[in-house]
C-alpha atoms as a PDB file:
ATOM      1  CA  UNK A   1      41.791  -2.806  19.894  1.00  0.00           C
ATOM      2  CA  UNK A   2      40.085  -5.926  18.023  1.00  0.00           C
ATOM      3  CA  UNK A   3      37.624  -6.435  21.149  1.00  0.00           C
ATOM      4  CA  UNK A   4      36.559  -2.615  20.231  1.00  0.00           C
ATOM      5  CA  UNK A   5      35.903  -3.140  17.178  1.00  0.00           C
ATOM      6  CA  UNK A   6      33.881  -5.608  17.365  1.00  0.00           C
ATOM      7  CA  UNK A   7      32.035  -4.272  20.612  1.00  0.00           C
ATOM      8  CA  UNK A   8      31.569  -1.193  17.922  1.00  0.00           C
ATOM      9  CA  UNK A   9      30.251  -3.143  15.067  1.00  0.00           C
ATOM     10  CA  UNK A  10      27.941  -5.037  17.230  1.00  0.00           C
ATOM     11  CA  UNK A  11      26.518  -1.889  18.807  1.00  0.00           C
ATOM     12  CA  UNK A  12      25.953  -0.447  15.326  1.00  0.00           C
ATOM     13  CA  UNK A  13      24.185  -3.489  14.047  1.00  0.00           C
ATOM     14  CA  UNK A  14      22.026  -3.122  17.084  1.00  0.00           C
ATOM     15  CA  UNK A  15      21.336   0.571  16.396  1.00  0.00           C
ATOM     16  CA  UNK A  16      20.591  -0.002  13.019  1.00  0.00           C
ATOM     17  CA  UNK A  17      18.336  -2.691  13.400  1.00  0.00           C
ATOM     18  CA  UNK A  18      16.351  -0.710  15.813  1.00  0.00           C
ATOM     19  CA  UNK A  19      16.146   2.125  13.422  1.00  0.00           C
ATOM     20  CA  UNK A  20      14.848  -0.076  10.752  1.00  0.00           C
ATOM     21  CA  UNK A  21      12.349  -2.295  12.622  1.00  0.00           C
ATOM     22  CA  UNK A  22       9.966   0.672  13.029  1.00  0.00           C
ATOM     23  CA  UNK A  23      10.188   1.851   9.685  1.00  0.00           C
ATOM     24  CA  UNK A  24       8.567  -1.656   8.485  1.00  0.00           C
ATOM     25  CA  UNK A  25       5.858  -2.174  10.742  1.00  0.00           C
ATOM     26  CA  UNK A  26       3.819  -0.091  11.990  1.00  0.00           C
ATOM     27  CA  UNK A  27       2.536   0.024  16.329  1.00  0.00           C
ATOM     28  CA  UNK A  28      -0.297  -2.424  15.662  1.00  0.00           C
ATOM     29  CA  UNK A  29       1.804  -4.593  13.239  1.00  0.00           C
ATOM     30  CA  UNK A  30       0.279  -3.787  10.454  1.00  0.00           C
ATOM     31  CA  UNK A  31       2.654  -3.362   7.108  1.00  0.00           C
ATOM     32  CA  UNK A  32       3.381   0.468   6.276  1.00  0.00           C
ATOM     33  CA  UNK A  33       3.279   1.869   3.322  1.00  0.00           C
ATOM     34  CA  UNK A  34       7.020   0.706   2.559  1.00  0.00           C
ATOM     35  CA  UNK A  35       5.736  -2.978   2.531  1.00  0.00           C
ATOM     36  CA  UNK A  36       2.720  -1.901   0.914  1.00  0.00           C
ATOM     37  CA  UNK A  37       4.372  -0.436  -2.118  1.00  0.00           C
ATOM     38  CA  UNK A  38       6.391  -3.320  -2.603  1.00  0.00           C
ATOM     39  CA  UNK A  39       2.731  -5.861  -2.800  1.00  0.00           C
ATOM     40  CA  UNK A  40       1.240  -3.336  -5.017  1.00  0.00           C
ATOM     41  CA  UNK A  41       0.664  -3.763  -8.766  1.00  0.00           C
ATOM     42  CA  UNK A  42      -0.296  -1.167 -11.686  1.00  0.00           C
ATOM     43  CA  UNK A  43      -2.339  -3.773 -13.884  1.00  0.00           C
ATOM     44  CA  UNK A  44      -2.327  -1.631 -16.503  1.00  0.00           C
ATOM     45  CA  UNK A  45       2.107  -2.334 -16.530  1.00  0.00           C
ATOM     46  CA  UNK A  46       2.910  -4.858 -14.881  1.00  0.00           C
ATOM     47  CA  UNK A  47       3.904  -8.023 -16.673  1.00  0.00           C
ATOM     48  CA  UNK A  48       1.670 -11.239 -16.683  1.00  0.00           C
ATOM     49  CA  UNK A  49       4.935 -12.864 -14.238  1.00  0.00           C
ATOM     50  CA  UNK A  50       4.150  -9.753 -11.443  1.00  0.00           C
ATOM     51  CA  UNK A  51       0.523 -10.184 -11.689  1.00  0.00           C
ATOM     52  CA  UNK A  52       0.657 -13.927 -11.023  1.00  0.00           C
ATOM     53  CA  UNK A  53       3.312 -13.194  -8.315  1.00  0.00           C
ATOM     54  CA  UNK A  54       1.629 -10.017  -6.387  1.00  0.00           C
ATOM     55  CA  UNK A  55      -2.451 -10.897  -6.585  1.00  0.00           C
ATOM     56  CA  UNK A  56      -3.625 -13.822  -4.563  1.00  0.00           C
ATOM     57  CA  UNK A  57      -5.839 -16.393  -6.914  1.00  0.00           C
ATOM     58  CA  UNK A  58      -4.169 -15.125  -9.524  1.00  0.00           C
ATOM     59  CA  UNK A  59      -1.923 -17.592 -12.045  1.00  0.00           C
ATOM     60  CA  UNK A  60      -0.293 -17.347 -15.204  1.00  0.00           C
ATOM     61  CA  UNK A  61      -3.170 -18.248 -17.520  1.00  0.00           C
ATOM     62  CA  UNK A  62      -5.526 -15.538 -15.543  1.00  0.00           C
ATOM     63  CA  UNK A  63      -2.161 -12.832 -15.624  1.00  0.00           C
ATOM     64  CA  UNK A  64      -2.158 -13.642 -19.374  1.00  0.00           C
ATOM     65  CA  UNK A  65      -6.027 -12.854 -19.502  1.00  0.00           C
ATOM     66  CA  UNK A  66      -5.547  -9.596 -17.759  1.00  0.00           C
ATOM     67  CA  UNK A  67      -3.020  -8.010 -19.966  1.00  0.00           C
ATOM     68  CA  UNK A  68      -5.168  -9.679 -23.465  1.00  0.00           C
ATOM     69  CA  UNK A  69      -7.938  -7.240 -21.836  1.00  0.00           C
ATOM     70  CA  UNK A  70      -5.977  -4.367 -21.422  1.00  0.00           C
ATOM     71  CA  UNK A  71      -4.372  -4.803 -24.872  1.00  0.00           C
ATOM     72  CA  UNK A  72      -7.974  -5.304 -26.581  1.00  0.00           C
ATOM     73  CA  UNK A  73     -10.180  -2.730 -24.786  1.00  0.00           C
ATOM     74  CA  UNK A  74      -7.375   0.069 -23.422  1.00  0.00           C
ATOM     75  CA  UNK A  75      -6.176   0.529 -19.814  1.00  0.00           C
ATOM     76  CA  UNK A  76      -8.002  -0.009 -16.986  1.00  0.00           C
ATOM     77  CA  UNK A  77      -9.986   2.817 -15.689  1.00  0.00           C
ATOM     78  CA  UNK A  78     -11.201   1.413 -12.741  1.00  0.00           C
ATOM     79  CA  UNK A  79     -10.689  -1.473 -10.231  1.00  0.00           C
ATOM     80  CA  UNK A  80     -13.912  -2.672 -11.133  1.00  0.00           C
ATOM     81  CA  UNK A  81     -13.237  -3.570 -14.580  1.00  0.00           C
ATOM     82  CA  UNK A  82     -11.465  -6.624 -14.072  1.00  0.00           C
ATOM     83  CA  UNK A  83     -14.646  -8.214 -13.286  1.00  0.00           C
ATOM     84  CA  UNK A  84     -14.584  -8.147 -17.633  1.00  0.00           C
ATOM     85  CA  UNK A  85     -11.662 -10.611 -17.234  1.00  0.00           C
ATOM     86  CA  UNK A  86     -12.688 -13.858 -17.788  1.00  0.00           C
ATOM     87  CA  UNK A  87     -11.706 -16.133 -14.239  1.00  0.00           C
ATOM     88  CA  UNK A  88     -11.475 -13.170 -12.089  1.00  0.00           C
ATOM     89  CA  UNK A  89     -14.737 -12.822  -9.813  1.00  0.00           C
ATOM     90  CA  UNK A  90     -15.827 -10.911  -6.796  1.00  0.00           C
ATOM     91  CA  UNK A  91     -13.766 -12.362  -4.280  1.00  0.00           C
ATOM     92  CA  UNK A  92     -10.835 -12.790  -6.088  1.00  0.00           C
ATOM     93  CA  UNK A  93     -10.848  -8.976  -6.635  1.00  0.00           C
ATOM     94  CA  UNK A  94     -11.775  -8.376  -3.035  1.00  0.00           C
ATOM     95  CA  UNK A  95      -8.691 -10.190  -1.733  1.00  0.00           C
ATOM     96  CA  UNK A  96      -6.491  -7.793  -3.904  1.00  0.00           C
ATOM     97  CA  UNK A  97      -8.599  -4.595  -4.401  1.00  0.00           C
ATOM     98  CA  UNK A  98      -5.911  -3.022  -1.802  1.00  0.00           C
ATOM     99  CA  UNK A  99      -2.872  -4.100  -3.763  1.00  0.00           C
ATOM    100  CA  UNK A 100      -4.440  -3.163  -7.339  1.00  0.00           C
ATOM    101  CA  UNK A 101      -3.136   0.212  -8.509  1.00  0.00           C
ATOM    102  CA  UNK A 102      -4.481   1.695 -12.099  1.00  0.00           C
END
């Protein structure tokens, strides 16, 4: 009885894992959208700790910077606009323009 049982669990992990794999990457292993929305960040909520954490070239100090400029001049209206942020440049918002959400 305990050998099926545990022949039973381990078939379920299995089945489960397999289940889940797919649903995380995609054919070409590429991140879906499930991994996607979990890198993405709304810079007009997120706090200066998530923007640091989700955009790459992005610290605390620059974070801080990016929510001064939404506080002072209103919320973003376009990806573009962070280019007003003092220590964010072109290729710092090309590295993240797919994780930036408004």
């Amino acid at each position: 009885m305990k050998n099926t049982r545990i022949l039973l669990s381990t078939l379920l992990i299995a089945l489960f894992s397999s289940c889940i794999s797919p649903a995380i990457y995609a054919d070409d292993g590429e991140l879906n959208s499930v991994e996607q929305l979990v890198s993405e960040v709304n810079v007009n909520s997120a706090s200066a700790l998530e923007l640091a954490e989700k955009l790459d070239g992005v610290g605390k100090a620059r974070a801080q910077l990016i929510i001064e400029y939404r506080e002072k001049h209103g919320p973003f209206t376009s990806v573009d606009q962070l280019l007003n942020v003092k220590g964010i440049g072109a290729a710092t918002l090309e590295k993240n323009r797919e994780k930036i959400r408004l």
